[in-house]
PDB file of N, CA and C in Angstrom:
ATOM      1  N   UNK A   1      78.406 162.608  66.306  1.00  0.00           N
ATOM      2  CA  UNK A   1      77.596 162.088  67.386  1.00  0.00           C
ATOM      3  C   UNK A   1      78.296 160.874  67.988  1.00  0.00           C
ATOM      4  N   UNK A   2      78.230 161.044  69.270  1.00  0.00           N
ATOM      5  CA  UNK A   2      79.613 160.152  70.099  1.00  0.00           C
ATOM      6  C   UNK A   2      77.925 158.747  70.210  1.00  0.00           C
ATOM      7  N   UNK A   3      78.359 157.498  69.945  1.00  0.00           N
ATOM      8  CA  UNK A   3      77.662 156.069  71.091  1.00  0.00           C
ATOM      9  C   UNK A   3      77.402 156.351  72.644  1.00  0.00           C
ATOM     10  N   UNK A   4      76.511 155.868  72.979  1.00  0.00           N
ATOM     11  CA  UNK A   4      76.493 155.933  74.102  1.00  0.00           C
ATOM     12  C   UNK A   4      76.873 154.840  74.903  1.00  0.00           C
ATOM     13  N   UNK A   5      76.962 153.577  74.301  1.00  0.00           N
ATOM     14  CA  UNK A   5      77.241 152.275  74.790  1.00  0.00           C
ATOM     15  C   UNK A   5      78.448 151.862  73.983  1.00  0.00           C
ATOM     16  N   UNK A   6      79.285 151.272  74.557  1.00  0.00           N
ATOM     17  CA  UNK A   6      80.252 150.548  74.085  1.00  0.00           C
ATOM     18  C   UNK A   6      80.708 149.709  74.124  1.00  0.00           C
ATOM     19  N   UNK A   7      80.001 149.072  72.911  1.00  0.00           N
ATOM     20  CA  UNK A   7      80.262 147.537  73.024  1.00  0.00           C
ATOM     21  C   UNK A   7      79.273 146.905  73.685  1.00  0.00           C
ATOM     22  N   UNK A   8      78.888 145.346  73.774  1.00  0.00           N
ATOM     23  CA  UNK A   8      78.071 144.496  74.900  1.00  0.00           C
ATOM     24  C   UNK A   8      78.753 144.825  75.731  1.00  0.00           C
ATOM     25  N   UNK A   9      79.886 144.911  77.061  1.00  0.00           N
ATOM     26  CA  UNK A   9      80.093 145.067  78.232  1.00  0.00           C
ATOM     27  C   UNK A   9      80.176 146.159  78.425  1.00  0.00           C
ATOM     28  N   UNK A  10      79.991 147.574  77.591  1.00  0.00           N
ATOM     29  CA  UNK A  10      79.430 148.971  78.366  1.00  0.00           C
ATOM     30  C   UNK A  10      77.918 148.784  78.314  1.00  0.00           C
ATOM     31  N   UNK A  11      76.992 148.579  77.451  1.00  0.00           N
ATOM     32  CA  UNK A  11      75.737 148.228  78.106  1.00  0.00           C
ATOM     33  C   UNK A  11      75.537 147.038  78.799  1.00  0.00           C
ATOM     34  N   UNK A  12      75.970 146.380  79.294  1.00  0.00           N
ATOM     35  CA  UNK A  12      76.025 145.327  80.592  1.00  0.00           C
ATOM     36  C   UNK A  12      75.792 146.184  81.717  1.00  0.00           C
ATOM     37  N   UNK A  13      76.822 146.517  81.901  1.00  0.00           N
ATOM     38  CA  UNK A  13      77.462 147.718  82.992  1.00  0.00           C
ATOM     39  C   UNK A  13      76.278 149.156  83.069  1.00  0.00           C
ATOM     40  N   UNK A  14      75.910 149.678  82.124  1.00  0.00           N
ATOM     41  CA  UNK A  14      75.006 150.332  82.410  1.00  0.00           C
ATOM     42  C   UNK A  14      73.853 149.553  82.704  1.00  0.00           C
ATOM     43  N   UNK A  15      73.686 148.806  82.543  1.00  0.00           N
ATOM     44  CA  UNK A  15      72.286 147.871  82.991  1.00  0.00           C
ATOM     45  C   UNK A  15      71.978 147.706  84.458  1.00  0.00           C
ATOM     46  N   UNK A  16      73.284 147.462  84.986  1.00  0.00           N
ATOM     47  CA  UNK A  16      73.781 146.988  86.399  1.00  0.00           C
ATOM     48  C   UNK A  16      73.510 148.124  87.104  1.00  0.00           C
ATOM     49  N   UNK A  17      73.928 149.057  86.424  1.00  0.00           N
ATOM     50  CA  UNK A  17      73.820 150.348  87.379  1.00  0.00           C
ATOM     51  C   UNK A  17      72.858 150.463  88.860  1.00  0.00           C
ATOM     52  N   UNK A  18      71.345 150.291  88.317  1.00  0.00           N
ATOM     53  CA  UNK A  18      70.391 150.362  89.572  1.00  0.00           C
ATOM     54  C   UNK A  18      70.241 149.628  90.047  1.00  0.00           C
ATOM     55  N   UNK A  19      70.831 148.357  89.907  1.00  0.00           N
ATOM     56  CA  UNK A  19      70.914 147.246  90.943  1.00  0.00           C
ATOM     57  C   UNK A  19      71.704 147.678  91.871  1.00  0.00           C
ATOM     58  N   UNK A  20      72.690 148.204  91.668  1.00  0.00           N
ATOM     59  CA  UNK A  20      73.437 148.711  92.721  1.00  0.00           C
ATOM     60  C   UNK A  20      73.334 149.769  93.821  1.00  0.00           C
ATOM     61  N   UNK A  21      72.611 150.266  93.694  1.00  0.00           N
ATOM     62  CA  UNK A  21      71.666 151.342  94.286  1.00  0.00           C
ATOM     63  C   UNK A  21      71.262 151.132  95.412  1.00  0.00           C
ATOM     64  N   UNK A  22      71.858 150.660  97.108  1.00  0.00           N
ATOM     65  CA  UNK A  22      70.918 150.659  97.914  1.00  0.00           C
ATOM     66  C   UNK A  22      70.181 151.363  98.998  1.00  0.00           C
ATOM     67  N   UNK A  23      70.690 152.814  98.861  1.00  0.00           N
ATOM     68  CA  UNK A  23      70.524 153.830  99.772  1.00  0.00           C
ATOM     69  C   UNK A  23      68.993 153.711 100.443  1.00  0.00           C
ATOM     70  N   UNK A  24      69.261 154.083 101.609  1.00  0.00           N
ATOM     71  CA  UNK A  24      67.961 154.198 102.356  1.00  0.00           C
ATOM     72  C   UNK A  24      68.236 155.000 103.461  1.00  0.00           C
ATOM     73  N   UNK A  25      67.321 155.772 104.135  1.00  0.00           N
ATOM     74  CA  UNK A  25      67.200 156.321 104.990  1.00  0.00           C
ATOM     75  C   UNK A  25      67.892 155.789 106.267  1.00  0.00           C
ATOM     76  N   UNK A  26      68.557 157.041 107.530  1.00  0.00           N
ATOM     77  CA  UNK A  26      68.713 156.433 108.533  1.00  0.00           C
ATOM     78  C   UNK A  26      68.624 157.549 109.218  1.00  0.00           C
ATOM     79  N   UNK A  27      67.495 157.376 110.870  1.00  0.00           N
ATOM     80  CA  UNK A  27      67.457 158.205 111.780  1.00  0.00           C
ATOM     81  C   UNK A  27      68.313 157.747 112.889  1.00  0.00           C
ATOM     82  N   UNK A  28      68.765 158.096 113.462  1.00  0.00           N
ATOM     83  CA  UNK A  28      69.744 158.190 114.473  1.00  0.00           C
ATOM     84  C   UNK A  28      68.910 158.956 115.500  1.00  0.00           C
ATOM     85  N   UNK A  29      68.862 157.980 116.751  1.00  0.00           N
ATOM     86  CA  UNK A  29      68.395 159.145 118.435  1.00  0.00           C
ATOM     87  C   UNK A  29      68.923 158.716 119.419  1.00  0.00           C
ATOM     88  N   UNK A  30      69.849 159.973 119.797  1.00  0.00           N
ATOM     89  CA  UNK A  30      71.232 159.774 121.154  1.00  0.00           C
ATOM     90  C   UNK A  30      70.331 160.063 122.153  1.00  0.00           C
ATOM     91  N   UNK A  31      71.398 159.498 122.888  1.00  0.00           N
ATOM     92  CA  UNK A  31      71.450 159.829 124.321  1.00  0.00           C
ATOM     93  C   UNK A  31      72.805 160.208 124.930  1.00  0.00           C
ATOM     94  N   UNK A  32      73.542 160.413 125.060  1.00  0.00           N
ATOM     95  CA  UNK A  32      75.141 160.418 125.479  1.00  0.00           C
ATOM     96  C   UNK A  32      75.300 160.724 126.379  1.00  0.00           C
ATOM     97  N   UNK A  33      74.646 161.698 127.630  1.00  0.00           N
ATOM     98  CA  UNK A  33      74.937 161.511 128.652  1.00  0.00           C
ATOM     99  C   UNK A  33      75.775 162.500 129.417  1.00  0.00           C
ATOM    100  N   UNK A  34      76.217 163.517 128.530  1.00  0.00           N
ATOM    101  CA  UNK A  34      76.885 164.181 128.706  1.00  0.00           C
ATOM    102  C   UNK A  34      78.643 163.713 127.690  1.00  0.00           C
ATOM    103  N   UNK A  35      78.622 163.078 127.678  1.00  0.00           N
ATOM    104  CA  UNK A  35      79.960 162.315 126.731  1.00  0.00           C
ATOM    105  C   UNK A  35      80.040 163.053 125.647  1.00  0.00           C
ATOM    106  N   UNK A  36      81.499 163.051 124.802  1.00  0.00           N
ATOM    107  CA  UNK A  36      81.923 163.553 123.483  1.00  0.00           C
ATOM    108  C   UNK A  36      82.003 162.736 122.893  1.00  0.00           C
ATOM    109  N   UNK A  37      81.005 162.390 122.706  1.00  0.00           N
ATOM    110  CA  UNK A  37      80.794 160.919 121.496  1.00  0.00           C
ATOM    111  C   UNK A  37      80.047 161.400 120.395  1.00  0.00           C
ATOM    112  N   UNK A  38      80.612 160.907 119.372  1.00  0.00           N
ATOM    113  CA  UNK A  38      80.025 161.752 117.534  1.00  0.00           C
ATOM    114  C   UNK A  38      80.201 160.225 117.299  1.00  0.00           C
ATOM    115  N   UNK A  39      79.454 160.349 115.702  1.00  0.00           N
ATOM    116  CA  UNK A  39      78.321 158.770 115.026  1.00  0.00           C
ATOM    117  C   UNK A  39      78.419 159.012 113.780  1.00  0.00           C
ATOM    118  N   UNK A  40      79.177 157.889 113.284  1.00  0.00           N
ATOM    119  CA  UNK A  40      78.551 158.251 111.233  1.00  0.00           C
ATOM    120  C   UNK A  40      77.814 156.749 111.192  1.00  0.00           C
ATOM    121  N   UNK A  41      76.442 157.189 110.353  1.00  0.00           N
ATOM    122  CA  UNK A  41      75.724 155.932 110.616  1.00  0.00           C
ATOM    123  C   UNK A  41      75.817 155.534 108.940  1.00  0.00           C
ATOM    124  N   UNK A  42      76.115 153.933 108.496  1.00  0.00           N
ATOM    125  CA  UNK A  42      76.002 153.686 107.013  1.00  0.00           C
ATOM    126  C   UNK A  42      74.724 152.657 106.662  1.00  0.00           C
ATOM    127  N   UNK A  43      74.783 152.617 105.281  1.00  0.00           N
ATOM    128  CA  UNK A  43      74.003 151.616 104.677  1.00  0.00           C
ATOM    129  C   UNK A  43      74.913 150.935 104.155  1.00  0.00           C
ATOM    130  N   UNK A  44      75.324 149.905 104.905  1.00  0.00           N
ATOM    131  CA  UNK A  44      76.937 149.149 104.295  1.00  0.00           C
ATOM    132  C   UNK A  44      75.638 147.891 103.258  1.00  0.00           C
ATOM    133  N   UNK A  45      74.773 147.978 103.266  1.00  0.00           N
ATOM    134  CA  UNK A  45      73.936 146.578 102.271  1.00  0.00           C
ATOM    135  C   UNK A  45      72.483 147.223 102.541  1.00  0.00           C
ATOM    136  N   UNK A  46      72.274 146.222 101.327  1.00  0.00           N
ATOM    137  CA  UNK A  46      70.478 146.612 101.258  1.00  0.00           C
ATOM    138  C   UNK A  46      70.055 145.816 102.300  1.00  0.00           C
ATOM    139  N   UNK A  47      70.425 145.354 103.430  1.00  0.00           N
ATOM    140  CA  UNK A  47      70.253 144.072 104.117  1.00  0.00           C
ATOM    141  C   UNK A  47      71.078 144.466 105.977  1.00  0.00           C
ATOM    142  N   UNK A  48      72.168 145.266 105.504  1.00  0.00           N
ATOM    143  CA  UNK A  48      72.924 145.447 106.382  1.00  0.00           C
ATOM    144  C   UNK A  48      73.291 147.071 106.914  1.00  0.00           C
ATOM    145  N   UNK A  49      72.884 147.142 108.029  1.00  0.00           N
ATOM    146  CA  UNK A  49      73.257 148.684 108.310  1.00  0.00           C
ATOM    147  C   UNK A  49      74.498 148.791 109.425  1.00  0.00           C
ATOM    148  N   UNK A  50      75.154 149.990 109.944  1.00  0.00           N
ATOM    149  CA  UNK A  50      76.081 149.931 110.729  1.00  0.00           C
ATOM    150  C   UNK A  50      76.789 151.144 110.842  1.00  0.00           C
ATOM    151  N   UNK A  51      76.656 151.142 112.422  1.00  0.00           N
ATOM    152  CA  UNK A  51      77.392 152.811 113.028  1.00  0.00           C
ATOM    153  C   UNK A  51      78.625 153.067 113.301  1.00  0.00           C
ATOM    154  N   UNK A  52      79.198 153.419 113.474  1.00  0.00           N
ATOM    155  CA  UNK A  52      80.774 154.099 114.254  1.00  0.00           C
ATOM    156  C   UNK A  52      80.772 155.007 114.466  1.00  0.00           C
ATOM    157  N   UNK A  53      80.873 154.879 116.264  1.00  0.00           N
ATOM    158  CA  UNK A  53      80.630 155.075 117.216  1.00  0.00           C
ATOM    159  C   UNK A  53      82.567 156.117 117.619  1.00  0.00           C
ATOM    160  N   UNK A  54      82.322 157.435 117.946  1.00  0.00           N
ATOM    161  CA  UNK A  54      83.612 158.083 118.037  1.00  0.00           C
ATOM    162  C   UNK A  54      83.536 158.640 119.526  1.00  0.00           C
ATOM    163  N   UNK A  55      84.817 158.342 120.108  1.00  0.00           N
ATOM    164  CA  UNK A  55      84.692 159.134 121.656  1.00  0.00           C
ATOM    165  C   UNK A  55      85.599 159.750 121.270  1.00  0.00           C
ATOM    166  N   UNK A  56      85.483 160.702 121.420  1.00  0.00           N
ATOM    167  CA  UNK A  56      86.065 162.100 121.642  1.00  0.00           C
ATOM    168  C   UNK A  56      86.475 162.818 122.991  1.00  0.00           C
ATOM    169  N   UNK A  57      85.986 162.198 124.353  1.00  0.00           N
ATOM    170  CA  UNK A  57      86.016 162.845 125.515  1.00  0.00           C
ATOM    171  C   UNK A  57      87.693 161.851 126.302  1.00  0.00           C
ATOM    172  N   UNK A  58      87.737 162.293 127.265  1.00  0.00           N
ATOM    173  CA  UNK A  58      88.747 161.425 128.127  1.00  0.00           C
ATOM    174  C   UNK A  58      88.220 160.453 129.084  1.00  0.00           C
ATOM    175  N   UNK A  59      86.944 160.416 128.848  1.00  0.00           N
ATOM    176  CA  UNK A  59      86.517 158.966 129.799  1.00  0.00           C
ATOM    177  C   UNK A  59      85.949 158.062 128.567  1.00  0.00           C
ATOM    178  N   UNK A  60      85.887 156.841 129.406  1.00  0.00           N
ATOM    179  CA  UNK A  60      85.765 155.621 128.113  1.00  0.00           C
ATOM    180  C   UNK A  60      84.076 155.380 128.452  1.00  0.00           C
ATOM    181  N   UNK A  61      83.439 155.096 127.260  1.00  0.00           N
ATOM    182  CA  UNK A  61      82.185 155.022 127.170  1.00  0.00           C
ATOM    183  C   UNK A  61      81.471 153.474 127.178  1.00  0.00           C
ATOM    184  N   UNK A  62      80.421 152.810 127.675  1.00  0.00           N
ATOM    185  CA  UNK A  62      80.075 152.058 126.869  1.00  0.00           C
ATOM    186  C   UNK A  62      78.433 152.329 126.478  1.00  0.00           C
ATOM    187  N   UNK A  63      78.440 151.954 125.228  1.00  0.00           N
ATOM    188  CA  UNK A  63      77.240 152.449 124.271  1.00  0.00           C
ATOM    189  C   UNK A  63      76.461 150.935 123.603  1.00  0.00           C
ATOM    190  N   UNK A  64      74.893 151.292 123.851  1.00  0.00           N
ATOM    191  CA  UNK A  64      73.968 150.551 123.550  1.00  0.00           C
ATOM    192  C   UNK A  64      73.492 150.873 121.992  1.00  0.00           C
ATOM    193  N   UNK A  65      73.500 149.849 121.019  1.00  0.00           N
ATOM    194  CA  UNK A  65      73.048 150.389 119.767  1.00  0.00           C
ATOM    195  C   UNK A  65      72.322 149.352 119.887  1.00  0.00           C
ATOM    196  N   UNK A  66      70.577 150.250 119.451  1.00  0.00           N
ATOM    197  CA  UNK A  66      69.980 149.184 119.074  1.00  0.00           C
ATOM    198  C   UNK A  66      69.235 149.851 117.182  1.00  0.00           C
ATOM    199  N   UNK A  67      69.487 148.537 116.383  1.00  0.00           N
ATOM    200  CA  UNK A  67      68.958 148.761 115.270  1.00  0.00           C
ATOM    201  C   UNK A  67      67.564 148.506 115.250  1.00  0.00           C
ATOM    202  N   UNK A  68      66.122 149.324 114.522  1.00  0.00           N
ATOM    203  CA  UNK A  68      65.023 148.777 114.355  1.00  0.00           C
ATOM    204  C   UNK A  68      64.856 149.085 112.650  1.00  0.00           C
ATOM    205  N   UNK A  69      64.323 147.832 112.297  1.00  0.00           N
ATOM    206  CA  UNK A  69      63.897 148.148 110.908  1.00  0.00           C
ATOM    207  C   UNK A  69      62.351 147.943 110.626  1.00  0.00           C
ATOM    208  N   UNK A  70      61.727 148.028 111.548  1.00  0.00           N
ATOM    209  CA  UNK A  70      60.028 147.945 111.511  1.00  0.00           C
ATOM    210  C   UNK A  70      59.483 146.711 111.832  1.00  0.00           C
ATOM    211  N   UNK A  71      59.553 145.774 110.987  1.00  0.00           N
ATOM    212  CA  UNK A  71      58.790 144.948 111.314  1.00  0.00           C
ATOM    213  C   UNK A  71      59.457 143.552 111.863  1.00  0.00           C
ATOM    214  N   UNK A  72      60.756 143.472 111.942  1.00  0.00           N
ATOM    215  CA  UNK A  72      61.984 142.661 112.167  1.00  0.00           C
ATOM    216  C   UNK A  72      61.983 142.894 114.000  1.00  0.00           C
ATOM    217  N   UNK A  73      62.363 142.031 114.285  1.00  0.00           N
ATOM    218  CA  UNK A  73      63.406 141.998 116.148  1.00  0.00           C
ATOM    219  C   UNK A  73      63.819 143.225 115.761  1.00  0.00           C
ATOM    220  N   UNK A  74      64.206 144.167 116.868  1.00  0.00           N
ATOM    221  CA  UNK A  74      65.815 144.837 116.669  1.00  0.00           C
ATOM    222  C   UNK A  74      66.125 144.760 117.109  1.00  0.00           C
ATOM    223  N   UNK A  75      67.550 144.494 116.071  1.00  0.00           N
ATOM    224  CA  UNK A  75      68.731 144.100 116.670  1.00  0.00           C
ATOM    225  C   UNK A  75      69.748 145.504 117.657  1.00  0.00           C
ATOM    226  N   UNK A  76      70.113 144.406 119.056  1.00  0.00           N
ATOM    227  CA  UNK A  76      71.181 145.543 119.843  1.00  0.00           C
ATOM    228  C   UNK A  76      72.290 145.235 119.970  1.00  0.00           C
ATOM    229  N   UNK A  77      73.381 145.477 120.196  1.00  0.00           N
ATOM    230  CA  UNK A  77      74.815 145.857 120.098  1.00  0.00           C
ATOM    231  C   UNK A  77      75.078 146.660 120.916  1.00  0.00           C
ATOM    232  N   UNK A  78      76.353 146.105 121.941  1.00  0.00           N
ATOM    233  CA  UNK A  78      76.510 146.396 123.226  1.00  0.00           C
ATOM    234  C   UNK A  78      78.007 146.866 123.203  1.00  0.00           C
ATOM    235  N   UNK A  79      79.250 148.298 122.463  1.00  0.00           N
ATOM    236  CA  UNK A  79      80.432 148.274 122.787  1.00  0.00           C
ATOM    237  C   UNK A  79      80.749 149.330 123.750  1.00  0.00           C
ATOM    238  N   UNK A  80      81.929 148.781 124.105  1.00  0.00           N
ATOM    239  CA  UNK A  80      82.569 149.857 124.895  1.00  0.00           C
ATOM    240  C   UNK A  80      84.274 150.388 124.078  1.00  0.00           C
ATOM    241  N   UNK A  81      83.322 151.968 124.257  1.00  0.00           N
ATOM    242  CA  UNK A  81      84.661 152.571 123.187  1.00  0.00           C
ATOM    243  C   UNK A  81      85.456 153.932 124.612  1.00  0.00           C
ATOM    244  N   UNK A  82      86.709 153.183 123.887  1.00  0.00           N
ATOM    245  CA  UNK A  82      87.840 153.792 125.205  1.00  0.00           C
ATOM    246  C   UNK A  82      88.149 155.393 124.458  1.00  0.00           C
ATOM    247  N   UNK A  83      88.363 156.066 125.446  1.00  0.00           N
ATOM    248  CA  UNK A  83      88.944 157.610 125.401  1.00  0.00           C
ATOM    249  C   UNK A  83      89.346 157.311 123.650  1.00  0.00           C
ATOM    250  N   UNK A  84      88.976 158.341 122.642  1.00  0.00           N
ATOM    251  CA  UNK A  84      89.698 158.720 122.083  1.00  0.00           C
ATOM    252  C   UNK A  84      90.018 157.648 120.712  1.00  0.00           C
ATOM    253  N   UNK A  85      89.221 156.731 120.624  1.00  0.00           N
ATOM    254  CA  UNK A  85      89.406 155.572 120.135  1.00  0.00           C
ATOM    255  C   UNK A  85      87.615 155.925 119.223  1.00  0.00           C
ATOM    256  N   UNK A  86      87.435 154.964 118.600  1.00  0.00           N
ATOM    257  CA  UNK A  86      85.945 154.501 117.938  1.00  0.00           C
ATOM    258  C   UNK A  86      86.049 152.864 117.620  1.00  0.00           C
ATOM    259  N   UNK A  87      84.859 152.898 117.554  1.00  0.00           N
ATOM    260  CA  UNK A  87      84.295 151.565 117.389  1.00  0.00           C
ATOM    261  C   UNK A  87      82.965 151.279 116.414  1.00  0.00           C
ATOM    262  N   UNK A  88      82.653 150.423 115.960  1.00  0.00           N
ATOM    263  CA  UNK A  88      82.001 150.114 114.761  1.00  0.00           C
ATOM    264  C   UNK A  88      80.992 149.170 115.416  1.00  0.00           C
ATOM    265  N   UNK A  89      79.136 149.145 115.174  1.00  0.00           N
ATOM    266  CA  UNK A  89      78.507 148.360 115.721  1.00  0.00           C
ATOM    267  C   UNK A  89      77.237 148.154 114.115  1.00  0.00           C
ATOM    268  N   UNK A  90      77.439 146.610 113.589  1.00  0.00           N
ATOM    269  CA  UNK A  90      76.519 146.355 112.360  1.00  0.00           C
ATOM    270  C   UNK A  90      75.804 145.297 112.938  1.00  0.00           C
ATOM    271  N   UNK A  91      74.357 145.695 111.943  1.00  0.00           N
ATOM    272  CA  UNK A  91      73.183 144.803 112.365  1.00  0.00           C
ATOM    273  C   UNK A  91      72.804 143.833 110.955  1.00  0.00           C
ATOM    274  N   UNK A  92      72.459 142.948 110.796  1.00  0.00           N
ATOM    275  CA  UNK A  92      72.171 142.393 109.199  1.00  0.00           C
ATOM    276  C   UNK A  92      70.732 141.828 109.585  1.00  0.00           C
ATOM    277  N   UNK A  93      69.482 141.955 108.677  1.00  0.00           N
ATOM    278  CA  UNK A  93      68.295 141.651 108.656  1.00  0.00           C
ATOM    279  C   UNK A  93      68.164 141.002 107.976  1.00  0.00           C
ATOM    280  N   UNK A  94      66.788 139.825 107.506  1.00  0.00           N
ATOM    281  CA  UNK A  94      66.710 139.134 107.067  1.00  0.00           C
ATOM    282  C   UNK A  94      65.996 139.765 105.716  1.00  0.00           C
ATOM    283  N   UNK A  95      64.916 140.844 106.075  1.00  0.00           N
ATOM    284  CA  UNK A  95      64.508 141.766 104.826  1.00  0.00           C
ATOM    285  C   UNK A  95      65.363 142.737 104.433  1.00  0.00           C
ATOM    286  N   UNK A  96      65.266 143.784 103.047  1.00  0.00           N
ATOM    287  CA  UNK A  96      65.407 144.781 102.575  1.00  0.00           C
ATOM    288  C   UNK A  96      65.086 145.478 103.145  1.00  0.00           C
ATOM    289  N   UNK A  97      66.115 146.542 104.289  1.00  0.00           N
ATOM    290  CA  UNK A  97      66.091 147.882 104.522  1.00  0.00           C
ATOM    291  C   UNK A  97      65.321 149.167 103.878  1.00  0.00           C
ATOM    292  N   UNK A  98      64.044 149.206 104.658  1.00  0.00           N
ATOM    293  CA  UNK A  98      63.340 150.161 103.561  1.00  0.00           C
ATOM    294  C   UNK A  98      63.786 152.135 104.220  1.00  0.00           C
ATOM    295  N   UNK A  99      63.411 151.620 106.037  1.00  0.00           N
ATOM    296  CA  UNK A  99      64.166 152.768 106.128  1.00  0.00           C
ATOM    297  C   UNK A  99      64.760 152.207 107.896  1.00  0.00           C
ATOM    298  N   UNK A 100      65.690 152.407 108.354  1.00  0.00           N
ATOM    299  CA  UNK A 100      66.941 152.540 109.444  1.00  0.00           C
ATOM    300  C   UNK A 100      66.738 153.295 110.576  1.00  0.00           C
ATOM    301  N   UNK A 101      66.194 152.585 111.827  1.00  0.00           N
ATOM    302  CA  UNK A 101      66.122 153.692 113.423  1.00  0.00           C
ATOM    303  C   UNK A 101      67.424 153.095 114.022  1.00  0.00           C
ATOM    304  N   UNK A 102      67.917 154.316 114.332  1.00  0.00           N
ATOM    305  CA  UNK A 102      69.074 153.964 115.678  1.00  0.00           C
ATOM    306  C   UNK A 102      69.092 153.973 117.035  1.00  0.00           C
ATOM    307  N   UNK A 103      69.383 153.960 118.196  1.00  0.00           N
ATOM    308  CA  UNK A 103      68.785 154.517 119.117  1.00  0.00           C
ATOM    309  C   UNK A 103      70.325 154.187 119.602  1.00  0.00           C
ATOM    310  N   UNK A 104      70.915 154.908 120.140  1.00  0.00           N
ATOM    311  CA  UNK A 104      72.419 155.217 120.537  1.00  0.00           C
ATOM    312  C   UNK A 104      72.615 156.183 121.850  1.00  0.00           C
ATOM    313  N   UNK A 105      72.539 154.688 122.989  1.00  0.00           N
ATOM    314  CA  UNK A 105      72.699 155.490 124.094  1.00  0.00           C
ATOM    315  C   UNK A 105      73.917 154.915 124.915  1.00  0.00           C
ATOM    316  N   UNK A 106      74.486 156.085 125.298  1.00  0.00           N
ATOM    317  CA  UNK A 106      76.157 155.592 126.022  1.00  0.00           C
ATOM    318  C   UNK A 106      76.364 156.516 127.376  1.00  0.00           C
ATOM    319  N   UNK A 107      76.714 155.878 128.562  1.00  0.00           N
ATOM    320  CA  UNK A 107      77.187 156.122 129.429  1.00  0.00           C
ATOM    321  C   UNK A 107      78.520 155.911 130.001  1.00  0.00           C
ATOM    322  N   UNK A 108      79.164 156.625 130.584  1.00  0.00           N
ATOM    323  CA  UNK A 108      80.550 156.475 131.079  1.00  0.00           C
ATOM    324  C   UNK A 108      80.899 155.117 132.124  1.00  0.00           C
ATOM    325  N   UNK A 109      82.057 154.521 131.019  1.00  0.00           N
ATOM    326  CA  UNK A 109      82.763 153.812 132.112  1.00  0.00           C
ATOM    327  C   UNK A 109      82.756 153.500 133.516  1.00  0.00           C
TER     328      UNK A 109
END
């Protein structure tokens, strides 16, 4: 029969485990406009969320992100992403992210 812990700093480390844990939900709602623009949206913190933003088309975009987390301001973020290029737009709240709205609307250059 193998331990399951090893040593004080393998059960440390398993202890830690679900602290680390901060996944939460995220809805995402485009608008694009007709544009080839694609989105990976993250949970970069229990605190902090953030999109990147991909153009894909041959005209350059600029795109409105606004973050809502319910009961907070939301926060907006204003880039302009050129032909073929991406760009990255993060919001940081003062609460714990319980769940993440996007609203991602971009029109052409």
């Amino acid at each position: 029969m193998k331990k399951f812990c090893y040593g004080v700093s393998g059960c440390v480390f398993l202890a830690l485990l679900p602290l680390t844990a901060f996944a939460y939900p995220i809805d995402v709602t485009k608008q694009l406009n007709g544009l080839n623009i694609d989105y990976n949206a993250f949970d970069t913190d229990n605190d902090i969320a953030s999109i990147q933003v991909n153009n894909y088309g041959k005209t350059d975009a600029t795109c409105r992100v606004v973050f809502n987390n319910g009961p907070e301001a939301p926060r907006t973020r204003t880039i302009e992403v050129l032909a073929g290029k991406h760009k990255n737009a993060t919001a940081k709240f003062t609460r714990e992210i319980i769940k993440m709205r996007i609203t991602l609307t971009c029109t052409p250059k």
